[in-house]
PDB file of N, CA and C in Angstrom:
ATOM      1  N   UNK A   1      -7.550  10.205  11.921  1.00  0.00           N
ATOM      2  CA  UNK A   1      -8.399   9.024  11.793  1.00  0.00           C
ATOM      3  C   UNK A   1      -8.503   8.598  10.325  1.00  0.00           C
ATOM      4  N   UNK A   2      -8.616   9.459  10.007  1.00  0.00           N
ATOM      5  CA  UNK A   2      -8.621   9.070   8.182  1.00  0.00           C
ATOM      6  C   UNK A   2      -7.445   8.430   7.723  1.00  0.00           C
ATOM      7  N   UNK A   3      -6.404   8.839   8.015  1.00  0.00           N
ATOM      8  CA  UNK A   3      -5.144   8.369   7.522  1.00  0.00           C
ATOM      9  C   UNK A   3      -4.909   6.835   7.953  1.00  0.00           C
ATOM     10  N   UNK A   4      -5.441   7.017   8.848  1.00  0.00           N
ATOM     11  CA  UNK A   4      -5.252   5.461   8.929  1.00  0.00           C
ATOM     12  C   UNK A   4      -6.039   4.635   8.576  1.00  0.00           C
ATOM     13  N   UNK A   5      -7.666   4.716   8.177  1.00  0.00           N
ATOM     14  CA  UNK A   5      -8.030   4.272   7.216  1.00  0.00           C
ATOM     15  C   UNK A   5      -7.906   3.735   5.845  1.00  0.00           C
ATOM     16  N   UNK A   6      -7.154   5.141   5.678  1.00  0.00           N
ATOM     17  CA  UNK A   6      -6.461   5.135   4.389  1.00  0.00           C
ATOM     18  C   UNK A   6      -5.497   4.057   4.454  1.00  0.00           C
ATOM     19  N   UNK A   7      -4.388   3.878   5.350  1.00  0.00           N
ATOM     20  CA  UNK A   7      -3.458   3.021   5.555  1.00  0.00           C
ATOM     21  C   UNK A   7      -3.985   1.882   5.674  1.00  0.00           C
ATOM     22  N   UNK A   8      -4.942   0.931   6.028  1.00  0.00           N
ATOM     23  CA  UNK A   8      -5.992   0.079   6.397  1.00  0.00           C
ATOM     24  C   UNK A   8      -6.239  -0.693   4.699  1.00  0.00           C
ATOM     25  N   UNK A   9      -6.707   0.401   4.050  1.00  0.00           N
ATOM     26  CA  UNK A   9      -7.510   0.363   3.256  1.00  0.00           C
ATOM     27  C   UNK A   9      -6.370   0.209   2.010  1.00  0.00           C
ATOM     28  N   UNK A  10      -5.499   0.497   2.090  1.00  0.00           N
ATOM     29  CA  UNK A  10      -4.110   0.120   0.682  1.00  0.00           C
ATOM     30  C   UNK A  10      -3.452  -0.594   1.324  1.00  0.00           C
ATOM     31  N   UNK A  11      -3.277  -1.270   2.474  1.00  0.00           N
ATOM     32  CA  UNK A  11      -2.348  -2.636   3.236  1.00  0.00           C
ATOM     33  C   UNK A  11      -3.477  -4.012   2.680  1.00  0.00           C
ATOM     34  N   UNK A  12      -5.032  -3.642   2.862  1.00  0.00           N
ATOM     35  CA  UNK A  12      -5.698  -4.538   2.327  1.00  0.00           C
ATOM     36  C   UNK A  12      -5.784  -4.760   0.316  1.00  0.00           C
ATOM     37  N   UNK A  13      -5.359  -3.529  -0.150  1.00  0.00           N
ATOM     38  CA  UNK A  13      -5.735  -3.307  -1.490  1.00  0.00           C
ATOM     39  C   UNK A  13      -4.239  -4.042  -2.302  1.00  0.00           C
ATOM     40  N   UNK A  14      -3.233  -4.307  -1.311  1.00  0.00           N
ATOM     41  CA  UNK A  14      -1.876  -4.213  -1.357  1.00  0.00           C
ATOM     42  C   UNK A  14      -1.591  -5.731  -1.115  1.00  0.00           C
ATOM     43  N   UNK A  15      -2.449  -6.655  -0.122  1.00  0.00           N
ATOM     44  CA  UNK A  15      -2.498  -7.983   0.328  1.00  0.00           C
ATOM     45  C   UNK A  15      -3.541  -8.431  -1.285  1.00  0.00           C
ATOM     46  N   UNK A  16      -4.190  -8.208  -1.367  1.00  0.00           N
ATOM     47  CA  UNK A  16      -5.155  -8.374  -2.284  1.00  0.00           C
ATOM     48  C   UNK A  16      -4.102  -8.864  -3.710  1.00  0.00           C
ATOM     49  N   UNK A  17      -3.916  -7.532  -4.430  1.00  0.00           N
ATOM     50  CA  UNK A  17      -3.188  -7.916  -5.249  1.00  0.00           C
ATOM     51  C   UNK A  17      -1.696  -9.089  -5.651  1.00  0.00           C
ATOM     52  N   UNK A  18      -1.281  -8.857  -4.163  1.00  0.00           N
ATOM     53  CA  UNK A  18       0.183  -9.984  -4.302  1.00  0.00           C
ATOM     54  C   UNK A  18      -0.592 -11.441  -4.435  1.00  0.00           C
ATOM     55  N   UNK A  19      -2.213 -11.470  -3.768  1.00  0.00           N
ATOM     56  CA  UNK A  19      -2.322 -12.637  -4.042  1.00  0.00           C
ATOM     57  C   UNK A  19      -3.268 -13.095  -5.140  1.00  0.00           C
ATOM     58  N   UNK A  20      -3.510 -11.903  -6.401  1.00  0.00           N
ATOM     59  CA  UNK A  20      -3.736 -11.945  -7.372  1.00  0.00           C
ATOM     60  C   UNK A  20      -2.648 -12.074  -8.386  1.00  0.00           C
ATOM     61  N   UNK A  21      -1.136 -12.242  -7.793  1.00  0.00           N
ATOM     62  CA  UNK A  21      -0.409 -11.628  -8.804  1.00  0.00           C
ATOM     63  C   UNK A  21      -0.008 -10.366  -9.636  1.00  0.00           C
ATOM     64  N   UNK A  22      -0.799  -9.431  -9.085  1.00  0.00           N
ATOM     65  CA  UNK A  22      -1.068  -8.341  -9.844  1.00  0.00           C
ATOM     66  C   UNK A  22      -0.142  -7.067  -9.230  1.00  0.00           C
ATOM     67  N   UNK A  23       0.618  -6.394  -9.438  1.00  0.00           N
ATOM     68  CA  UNK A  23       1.592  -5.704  -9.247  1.00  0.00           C
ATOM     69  C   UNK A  23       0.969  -5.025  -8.030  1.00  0.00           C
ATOM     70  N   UNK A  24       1.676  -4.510  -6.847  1.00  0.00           N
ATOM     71  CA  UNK A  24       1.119  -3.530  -6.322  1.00  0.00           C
ATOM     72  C   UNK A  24       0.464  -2.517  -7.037  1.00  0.00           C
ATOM     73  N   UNK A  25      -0.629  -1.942  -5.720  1.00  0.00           N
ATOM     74  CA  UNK A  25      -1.298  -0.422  -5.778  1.00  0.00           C
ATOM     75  C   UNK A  25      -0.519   0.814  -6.192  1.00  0.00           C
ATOM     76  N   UNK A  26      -0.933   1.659  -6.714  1.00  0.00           N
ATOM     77  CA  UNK A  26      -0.247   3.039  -6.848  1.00  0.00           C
ATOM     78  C   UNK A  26      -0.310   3.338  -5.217  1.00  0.00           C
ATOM     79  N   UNK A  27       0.229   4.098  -4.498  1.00  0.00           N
ATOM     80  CA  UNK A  27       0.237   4.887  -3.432  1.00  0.00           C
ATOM     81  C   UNK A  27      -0.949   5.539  -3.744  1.00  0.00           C
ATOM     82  N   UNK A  28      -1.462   5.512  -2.132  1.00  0.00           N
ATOM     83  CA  UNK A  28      -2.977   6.636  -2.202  1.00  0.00           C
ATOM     84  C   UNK A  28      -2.350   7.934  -2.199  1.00  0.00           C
ATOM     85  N   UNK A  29      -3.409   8.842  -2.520  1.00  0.00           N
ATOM     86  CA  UNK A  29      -3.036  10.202  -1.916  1.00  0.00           C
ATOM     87  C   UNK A  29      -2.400  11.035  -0.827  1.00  0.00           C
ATOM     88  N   UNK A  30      -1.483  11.339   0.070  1.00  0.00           N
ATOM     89  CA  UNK A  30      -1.675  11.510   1.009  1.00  0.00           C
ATOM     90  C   UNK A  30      -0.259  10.752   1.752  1.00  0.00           C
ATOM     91  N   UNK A  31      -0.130   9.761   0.879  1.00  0.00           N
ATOM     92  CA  UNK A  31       0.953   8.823   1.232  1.00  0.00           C
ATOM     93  C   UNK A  31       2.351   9.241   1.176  1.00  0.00           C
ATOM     94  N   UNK A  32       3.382   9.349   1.736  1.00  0.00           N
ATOM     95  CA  UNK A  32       4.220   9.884   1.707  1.00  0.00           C
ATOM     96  C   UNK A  32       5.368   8.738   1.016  1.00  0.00           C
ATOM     97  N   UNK A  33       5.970   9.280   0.146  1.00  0.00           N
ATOM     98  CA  UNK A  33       7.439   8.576  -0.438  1.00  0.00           C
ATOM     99  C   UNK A  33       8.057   7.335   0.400  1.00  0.00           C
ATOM    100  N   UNK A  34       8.278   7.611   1.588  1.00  0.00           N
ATOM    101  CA  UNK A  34       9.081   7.315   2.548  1.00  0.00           C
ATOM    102  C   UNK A  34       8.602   6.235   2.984  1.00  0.00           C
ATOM    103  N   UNK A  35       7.381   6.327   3.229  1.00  0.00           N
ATOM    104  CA  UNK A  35       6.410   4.743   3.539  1.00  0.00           C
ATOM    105  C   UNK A  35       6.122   4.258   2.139  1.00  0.00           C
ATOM    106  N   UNK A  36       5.988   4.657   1.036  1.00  0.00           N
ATOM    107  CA  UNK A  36       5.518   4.073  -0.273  1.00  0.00           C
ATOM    108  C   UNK A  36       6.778   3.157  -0.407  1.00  0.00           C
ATOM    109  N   UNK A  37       7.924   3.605  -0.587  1.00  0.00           N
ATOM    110  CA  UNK A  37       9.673   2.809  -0.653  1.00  0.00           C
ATOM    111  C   UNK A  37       9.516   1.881   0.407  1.00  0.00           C
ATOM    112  N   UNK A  38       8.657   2.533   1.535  1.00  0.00           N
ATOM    113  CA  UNK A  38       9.558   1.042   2.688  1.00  0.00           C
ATOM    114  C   UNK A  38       8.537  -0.307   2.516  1.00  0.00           C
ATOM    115  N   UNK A  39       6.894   0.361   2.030  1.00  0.00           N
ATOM    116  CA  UNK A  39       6.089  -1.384   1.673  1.00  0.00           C
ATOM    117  C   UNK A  39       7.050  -1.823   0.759  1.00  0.00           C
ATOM    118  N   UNK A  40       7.227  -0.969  -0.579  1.00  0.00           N
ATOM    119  CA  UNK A  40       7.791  -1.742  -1.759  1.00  0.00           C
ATOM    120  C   UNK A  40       9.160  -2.657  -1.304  1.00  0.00           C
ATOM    121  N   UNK A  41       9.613  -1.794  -0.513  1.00  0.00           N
ATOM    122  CA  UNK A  41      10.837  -3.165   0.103  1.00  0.00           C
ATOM    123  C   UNK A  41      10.306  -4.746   1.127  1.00  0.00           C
ATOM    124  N   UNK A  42       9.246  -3.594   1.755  1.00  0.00           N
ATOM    125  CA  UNK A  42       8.992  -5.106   2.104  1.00  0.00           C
ATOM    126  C   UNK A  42       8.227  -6.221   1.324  1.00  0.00           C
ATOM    127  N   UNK A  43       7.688  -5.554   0.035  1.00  0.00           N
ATOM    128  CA  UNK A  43       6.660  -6.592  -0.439  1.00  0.00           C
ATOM    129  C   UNK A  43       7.646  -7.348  -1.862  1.00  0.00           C
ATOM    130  N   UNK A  44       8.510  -7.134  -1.575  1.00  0.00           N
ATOM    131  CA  UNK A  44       9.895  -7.305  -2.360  1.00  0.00           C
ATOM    132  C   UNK A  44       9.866  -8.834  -2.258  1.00  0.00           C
TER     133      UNK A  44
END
């Protein structure tokens, strides 16, 4: 349950910034490589 909070909670922190201009989020804790590479491709 948490994790997906977590996921919730940096997809919103992650929408936020592209429409600040502001570079993506660091990856939360917890986050694995594998999904960190595949937002960065999609937010490409």
């Amino acid at each position: 349950m948490k994790r997906m909070h977590l996921a919730r909670r940096f997809k919103a922190e992650m929408l936020a910034a592209r429409e600040a201009g502001r570079p993506i989020p660091a990856p939360l804790p917890g986050m694995t490589l594998d999904v960190w590479t595949l937002y960065r491709t999609l937010t490409k």
